[in-house]
N, C-alpha and C. Protein backbone atom coordinates (compact mmCIF):
# COMPACT_ATOMS: atom_id res chain seq x y z
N UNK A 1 30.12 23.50 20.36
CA UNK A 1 28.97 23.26 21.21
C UNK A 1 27.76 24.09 20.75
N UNK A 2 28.34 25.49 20.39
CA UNK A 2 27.00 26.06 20.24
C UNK A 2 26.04 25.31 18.99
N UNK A 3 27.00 25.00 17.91
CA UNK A 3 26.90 24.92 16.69
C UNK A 3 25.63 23.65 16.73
N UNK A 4 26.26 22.82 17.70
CA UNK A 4 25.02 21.37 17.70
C UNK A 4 23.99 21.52 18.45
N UNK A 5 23.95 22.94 19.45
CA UNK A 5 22.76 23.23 19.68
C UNK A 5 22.10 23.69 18.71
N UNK A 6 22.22 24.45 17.56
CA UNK A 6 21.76 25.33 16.70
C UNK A 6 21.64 24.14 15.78
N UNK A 7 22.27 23.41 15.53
CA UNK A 7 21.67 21.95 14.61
C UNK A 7 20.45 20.97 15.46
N UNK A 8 20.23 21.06 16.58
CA UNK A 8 19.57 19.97 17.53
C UNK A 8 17.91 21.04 17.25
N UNK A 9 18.16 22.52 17.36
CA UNK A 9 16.73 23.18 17.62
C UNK A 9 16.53 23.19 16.23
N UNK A 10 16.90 23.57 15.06
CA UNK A 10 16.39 23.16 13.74
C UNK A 10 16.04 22.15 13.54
N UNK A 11 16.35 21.26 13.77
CA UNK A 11 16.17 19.72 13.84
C UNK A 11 14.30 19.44 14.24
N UNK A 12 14.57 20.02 15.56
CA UNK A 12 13.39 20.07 16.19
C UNK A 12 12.21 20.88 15.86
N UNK A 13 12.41 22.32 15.52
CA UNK A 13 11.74 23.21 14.48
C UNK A 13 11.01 22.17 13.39
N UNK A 14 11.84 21.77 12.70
CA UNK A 14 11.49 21.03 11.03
C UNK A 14 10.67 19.92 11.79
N UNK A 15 10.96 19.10 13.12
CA UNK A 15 10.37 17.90 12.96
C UNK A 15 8.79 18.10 13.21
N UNK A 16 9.00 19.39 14.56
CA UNK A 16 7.57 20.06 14.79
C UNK A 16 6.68 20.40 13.61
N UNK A 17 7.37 21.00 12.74
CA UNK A 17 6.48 21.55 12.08
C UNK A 17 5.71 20.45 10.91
N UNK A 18 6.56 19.29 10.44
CA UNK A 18 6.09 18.46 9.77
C UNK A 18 4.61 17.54 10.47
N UNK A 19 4.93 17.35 12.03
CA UNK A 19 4.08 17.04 12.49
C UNK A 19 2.90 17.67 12.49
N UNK A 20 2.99 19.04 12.57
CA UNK A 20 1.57 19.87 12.68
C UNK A 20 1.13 20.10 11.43
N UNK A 21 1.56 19.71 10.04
CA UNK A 21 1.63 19.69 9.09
C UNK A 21 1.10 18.60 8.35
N UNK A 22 1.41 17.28 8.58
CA UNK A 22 0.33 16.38 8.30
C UNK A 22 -0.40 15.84 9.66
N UNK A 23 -0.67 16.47 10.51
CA UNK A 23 -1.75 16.36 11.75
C UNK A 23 -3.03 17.18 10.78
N UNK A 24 -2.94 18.66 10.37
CA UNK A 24 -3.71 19.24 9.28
C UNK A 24 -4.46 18.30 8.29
N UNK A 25 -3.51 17.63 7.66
CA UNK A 25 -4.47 17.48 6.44
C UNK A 25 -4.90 15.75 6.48
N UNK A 26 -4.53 15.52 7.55
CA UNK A 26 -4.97 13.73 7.64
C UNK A 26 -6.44 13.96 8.27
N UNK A 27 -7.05 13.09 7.43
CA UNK A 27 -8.78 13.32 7.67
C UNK A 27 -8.62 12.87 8.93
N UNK A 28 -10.03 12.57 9.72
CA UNK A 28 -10.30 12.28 10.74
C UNK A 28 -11.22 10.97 10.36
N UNK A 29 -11.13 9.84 10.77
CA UNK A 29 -11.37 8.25 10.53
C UNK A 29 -12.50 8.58 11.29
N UNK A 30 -14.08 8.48 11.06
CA UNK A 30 -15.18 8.33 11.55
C UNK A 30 -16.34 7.37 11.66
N UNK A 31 -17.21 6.93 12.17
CA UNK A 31 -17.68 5.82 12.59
C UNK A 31 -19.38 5.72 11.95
N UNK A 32 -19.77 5.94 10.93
CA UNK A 32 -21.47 5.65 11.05
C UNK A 32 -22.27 4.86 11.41
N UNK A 33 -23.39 4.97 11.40
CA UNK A 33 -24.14 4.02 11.68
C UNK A 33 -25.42 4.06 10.92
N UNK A 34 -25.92 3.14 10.12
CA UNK A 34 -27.04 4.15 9.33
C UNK A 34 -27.82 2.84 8.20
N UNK A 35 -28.74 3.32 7.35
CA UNK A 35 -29.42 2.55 6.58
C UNK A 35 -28.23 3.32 5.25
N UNK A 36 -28.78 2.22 3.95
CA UNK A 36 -28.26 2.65 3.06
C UNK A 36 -29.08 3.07 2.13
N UNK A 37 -29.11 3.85 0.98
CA UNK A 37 -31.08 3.66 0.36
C UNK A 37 -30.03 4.59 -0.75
N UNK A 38 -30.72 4.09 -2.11
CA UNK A 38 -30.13 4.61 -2.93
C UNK A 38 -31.11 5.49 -3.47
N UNK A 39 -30.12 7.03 -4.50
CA UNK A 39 -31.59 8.36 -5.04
C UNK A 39 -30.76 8.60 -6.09
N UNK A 40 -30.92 8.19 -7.08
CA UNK A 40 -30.48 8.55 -8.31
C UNK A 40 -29.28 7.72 -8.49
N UNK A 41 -28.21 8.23 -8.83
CA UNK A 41 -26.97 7.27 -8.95
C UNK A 41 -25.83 7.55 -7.68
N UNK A 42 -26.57 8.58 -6.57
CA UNK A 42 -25.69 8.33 -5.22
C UNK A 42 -26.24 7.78 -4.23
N UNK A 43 -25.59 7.13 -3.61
CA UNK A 43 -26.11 6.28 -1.97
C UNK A 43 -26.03 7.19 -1.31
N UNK A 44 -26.87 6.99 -0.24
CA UNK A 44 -26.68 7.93 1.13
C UNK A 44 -27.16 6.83 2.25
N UNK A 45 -26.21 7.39 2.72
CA UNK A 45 -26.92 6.53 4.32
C UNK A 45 -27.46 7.45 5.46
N UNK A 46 -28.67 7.09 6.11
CA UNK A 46 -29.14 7.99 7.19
C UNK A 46 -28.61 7.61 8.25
N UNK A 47 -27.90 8.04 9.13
CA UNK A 47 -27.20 8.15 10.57
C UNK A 47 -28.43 7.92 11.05
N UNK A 48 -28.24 6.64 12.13
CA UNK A 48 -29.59 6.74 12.97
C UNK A 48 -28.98 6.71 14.29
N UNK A 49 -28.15 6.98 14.56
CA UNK A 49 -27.67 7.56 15.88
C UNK A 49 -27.36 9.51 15.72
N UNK A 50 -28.16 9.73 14.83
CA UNK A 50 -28.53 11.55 14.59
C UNK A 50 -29.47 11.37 13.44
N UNK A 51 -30.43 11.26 13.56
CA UNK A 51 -31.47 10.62 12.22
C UNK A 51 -31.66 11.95 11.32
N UNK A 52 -31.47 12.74 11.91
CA UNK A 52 -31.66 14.16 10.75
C UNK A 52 -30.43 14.28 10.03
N UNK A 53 -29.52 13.43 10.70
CA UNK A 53 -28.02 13.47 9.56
C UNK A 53 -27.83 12.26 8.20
N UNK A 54 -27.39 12.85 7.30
CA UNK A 54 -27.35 11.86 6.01
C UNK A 54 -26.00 12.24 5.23
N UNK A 55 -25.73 11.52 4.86
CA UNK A 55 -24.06 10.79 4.29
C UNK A 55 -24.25 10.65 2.69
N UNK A 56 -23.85 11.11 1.42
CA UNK A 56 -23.47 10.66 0.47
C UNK A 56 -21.99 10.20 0.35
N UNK A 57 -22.18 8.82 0.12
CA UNK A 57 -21.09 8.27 0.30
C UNK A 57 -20.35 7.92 -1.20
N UNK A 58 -19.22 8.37 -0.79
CA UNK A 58 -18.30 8.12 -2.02
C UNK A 58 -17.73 6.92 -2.57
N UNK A 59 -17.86 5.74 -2.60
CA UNK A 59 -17.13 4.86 -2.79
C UNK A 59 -17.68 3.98 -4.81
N UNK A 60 -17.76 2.93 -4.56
CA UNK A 60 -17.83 2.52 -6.03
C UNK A 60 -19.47 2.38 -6.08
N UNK A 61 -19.83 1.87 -6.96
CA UNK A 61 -21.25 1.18 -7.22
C UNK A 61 -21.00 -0.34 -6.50
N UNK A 62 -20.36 -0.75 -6.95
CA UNK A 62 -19.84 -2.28 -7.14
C UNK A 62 -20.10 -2.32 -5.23
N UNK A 63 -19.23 -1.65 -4.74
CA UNK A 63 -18.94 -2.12 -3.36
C UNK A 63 -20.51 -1.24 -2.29
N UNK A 64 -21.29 -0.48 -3.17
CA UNK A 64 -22.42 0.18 -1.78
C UNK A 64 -23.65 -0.73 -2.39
N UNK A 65 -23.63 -1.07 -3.93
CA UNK A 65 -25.61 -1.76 -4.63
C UNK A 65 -25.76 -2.45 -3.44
N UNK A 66 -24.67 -3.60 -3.01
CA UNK A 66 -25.20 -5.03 -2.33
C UNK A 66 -25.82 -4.27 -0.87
N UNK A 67 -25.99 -3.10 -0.40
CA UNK A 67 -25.86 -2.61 0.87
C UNK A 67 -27.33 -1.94 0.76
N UNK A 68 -27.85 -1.68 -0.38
CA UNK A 68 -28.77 -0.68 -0.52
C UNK A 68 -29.74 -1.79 0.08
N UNK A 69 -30.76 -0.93 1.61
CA UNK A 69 -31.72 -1.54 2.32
C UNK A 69 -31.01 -2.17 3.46
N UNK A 70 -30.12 -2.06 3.70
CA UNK A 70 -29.12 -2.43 4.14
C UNK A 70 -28.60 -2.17 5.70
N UNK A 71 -28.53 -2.15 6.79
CA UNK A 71 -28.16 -1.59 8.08
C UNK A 71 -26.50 -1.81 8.47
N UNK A 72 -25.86 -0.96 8.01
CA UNK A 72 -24.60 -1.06 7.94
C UNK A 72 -23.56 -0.06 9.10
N UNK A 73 -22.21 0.10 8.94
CA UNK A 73 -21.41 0.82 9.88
C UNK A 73 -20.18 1.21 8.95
N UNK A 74 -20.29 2.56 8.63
CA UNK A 74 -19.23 2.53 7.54
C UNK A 74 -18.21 3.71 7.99
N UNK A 75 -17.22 3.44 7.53
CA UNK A 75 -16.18 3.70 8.04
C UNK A 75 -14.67 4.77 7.14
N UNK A 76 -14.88 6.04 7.49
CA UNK A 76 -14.20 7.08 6.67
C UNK A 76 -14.15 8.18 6.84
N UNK A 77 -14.15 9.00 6.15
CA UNK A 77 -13.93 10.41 6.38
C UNK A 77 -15.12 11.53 6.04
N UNK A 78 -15.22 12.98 5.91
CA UNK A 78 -15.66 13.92 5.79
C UNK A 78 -15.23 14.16 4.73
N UNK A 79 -15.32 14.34 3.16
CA UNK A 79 -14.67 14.95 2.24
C UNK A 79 -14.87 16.68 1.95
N UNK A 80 -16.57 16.65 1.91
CA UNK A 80 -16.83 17.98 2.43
C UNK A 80 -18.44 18.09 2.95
N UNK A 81 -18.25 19.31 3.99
CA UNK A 81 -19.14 18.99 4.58
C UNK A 81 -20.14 20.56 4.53
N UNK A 82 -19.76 20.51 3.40
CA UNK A 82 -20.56 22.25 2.83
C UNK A 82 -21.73 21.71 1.57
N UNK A 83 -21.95 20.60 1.67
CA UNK A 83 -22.51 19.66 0.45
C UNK A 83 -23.97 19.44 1.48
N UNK A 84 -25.09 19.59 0.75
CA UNK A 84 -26.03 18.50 1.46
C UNK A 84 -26.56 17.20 0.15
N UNK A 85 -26.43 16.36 0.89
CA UNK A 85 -26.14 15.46 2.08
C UNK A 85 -24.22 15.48 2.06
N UNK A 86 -23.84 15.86 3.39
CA UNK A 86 -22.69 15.69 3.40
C UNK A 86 -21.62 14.97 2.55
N UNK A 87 -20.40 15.11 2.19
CA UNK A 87 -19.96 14.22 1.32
C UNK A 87 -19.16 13.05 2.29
N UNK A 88 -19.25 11.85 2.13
CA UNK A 88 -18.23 10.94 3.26
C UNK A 88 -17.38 10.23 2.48
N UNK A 89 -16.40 10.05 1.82
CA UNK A 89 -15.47 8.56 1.56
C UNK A 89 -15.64 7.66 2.52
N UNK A 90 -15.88 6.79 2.04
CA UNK A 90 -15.59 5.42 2.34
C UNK A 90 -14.13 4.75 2.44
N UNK A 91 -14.21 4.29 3.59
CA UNK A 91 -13.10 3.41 3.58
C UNK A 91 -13.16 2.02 3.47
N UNK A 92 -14.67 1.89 4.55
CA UNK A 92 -15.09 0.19 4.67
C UNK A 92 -16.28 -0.10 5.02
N UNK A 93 -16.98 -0.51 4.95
CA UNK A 93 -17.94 -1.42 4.87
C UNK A 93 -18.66 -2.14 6.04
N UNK A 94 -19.28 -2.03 7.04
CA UNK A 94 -19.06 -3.65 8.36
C UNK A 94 -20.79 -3.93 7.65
N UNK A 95 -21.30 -4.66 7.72
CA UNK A 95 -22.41 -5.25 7.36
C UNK A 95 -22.65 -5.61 9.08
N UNK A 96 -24.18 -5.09 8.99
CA UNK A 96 -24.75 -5.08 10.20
C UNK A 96 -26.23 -6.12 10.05
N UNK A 97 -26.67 -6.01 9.31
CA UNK A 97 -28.04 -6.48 9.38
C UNK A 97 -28.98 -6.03 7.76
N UNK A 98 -29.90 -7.10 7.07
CA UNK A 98 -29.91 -7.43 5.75
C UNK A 98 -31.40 -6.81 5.82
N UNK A 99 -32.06 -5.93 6.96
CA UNK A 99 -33.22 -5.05 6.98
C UNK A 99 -32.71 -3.89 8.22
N UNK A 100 -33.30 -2.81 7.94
CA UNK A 100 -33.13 -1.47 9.07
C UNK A 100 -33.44 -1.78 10.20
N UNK A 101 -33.20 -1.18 11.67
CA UNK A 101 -34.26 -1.26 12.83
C UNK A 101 -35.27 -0.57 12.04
N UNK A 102 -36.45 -0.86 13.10
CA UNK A 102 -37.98 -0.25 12.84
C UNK A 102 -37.69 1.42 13.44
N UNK A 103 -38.36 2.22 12.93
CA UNK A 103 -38.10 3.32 12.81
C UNK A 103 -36.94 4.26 12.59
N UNK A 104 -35.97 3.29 11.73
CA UNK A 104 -34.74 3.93 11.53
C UNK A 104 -35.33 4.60 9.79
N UNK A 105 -34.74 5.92 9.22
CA UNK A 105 -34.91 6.48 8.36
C UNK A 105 -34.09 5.56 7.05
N UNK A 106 -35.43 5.17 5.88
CA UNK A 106 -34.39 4.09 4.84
C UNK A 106 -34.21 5.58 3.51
């Protein structure tokens, strides 16, 4: 008896700890909202739901050119956020609209 208690709380130990373990390092899935405008060979998008915030976004050429001017909702992570303009991966894409609102930052 004791023995399968002492197998049941290790059990539980290891499962805890794996959980808090990749809870750590799994990004956090985030939501933008923003223009796209390209400056050299990186995109950035301006958050216009925080217009002083801006996104260099990581993804291909191929998948951000068609976006540049673009009013989009993109969808990913923080890679690092000690970078200005922040660094974001990309995950996806939503196509919002083929010009900015008026006074949104391009």
């Amino acid at each position: 008896m004791n023995r399968r208690f002492r197998a049941s709380a290790v059990g539980a130990i290891v499962s805890a700890t794996i959980i808090a373990v990749s809870a750590q390092t799994t990004p956090k899935t985030i939501h933008l909202v923003g223009c796209v405008q390209k400056d050299g060979g990186a995109y950035i998008l301006k958050d216009t739901r925080a217009p002083d915030d801006s996104y260099r976004l990581d993804a291909t050429a191929e998948d951000l050119e068609f976006h540049v001017g673009h009013f989009v909702e993109v969808v990913g992570s923080i890679t690092d956020a000690a970078t200005n303009p922040v660094r974001f991966k990309v995950a996806s894409v939503i196509y919002l609209s083929q010009t900015c609102p008026p006074g949104a930052k391009k």
